[in-house]
N, C-alpha and C. Protein backbone atom coordinates (compact mmCIF):
# COMPACT_ATOMS: atom_id res chain seq x y z
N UNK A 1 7.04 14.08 -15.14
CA UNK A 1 5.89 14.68 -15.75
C UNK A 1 4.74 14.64 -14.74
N UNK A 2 4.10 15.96 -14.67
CA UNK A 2 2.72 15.69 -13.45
C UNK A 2 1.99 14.86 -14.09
N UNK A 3 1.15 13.99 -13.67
CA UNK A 3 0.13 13.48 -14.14
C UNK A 3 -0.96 14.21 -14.27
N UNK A 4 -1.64 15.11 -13.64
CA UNK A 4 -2.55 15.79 -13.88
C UNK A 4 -2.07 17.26 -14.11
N UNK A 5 -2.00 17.34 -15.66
CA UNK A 5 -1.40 18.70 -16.46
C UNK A 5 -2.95 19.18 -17.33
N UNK A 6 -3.11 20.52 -17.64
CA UNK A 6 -3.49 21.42 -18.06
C UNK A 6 -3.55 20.68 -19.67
N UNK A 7 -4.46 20.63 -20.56
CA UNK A 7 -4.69 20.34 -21.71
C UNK A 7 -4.31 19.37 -22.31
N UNK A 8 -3.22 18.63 -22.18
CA UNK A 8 -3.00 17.46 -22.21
C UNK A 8 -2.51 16.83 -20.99
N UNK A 9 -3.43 15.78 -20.45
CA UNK A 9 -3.10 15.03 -19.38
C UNK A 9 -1.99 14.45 -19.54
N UNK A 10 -1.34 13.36 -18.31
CA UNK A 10 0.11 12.71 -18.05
C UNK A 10 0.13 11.53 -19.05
N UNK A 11 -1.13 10.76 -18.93
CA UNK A 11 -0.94 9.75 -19.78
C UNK A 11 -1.06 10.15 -21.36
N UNK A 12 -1.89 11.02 -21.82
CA UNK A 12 -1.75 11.40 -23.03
C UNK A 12 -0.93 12.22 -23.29
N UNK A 13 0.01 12.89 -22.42
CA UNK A 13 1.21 13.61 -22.94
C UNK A 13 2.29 12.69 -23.22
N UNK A 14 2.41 11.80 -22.25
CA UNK A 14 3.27 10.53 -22.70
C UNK A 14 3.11 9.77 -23.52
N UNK A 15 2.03 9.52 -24.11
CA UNK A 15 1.64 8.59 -25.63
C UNK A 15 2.30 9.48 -26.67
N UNK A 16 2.12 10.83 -26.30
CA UNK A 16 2.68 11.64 -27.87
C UNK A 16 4.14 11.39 -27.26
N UNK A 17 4.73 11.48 -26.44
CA UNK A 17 6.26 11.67 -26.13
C UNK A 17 6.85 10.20 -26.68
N UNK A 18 5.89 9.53 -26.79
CA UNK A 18 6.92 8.23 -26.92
C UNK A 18 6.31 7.87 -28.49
N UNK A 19 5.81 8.84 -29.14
CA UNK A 19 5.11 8.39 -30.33
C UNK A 19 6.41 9.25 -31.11
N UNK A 20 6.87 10.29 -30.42
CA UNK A 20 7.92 11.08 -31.18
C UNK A 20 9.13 10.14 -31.05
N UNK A 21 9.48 9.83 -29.83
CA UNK A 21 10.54 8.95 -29.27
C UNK A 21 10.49 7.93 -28.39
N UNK A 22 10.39 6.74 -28.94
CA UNK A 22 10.18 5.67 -28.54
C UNK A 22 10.85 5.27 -27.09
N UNK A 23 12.09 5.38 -26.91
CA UNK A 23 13.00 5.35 -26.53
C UNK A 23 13.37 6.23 -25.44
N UNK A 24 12.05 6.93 -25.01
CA UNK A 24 12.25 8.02 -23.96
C UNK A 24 11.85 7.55 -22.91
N UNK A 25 12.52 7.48 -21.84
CA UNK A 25 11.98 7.47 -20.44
C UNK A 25 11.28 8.72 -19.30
N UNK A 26 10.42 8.43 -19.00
CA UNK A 26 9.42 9.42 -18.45
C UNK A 26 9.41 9.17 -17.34
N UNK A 27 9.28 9.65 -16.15
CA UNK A 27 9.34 9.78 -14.53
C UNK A 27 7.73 10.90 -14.63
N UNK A 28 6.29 9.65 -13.43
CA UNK A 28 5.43 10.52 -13.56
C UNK A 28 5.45 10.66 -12.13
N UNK A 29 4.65 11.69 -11.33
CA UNK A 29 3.79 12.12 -10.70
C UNK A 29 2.96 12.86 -10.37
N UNK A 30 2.26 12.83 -9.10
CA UNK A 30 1.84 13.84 -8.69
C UNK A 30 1.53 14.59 -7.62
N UNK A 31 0.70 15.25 -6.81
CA UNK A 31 0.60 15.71 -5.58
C UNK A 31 -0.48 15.45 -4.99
N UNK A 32 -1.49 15.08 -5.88
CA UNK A 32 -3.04 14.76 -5.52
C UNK A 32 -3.30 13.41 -5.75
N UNK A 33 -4.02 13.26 -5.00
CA UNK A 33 -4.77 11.68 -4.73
C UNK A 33 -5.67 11.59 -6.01
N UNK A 34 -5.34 10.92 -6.79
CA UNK A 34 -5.82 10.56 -8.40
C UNK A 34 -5.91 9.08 -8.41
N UNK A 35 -6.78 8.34 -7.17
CA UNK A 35 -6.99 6.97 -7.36
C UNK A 35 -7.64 6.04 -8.99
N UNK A 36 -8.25 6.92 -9.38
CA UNK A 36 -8.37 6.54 -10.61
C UNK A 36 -6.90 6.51 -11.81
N UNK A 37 -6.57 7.09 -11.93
CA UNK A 37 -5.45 7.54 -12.38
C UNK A 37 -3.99 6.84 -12.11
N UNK A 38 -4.22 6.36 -11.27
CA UNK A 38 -2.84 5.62 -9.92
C UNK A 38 -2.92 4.35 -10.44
N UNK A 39 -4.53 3.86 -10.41
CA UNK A 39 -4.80 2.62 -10.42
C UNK A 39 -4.55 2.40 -12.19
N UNK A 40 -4.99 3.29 -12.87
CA UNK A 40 -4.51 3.03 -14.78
C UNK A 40 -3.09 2.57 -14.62
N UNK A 41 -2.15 3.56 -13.93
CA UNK A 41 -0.84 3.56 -13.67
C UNK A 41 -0.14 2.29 -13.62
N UNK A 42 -0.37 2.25 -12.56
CA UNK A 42 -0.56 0.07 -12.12
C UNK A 42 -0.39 -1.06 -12.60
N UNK A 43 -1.69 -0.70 -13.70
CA UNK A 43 -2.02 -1.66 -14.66
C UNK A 43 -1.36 -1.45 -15.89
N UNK A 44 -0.31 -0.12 -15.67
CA UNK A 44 0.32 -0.48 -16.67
C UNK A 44 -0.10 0.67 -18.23
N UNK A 45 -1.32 1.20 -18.14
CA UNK A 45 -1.47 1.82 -19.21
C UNK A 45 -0.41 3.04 -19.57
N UNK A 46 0.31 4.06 -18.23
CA UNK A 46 0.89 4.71 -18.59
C UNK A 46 2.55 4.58 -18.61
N UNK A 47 2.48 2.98 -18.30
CA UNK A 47 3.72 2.68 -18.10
C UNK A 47 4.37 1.66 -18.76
N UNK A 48 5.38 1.91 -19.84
CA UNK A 48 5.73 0.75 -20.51
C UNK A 48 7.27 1.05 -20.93
């Protein structure tokens, strides 16, 4: 999944994906330097 998508961002596209299916595994990235974004990453918010 890109992380930086069009109307719903990576991390909030993945909260609904795993709100439908818990149990889904998601592969993110991206192409742009999104140090803010990298660093959420990290820590874990978009990753569980």
């Amino acid at each position: 999944m890109e992380i930086n998508m069009p109307r719903v961002g990576g991390i909030e596209g993945k909260k609904l994906l795993k709100q439908h299916d818990p149990e889904t595994s998601i592969i993110m990235q991206t192409a742009f330097e999104e140090t803010e974004m990298l660093a959420k990453l990290v820590k874990g918010v978009a990753i569980k």
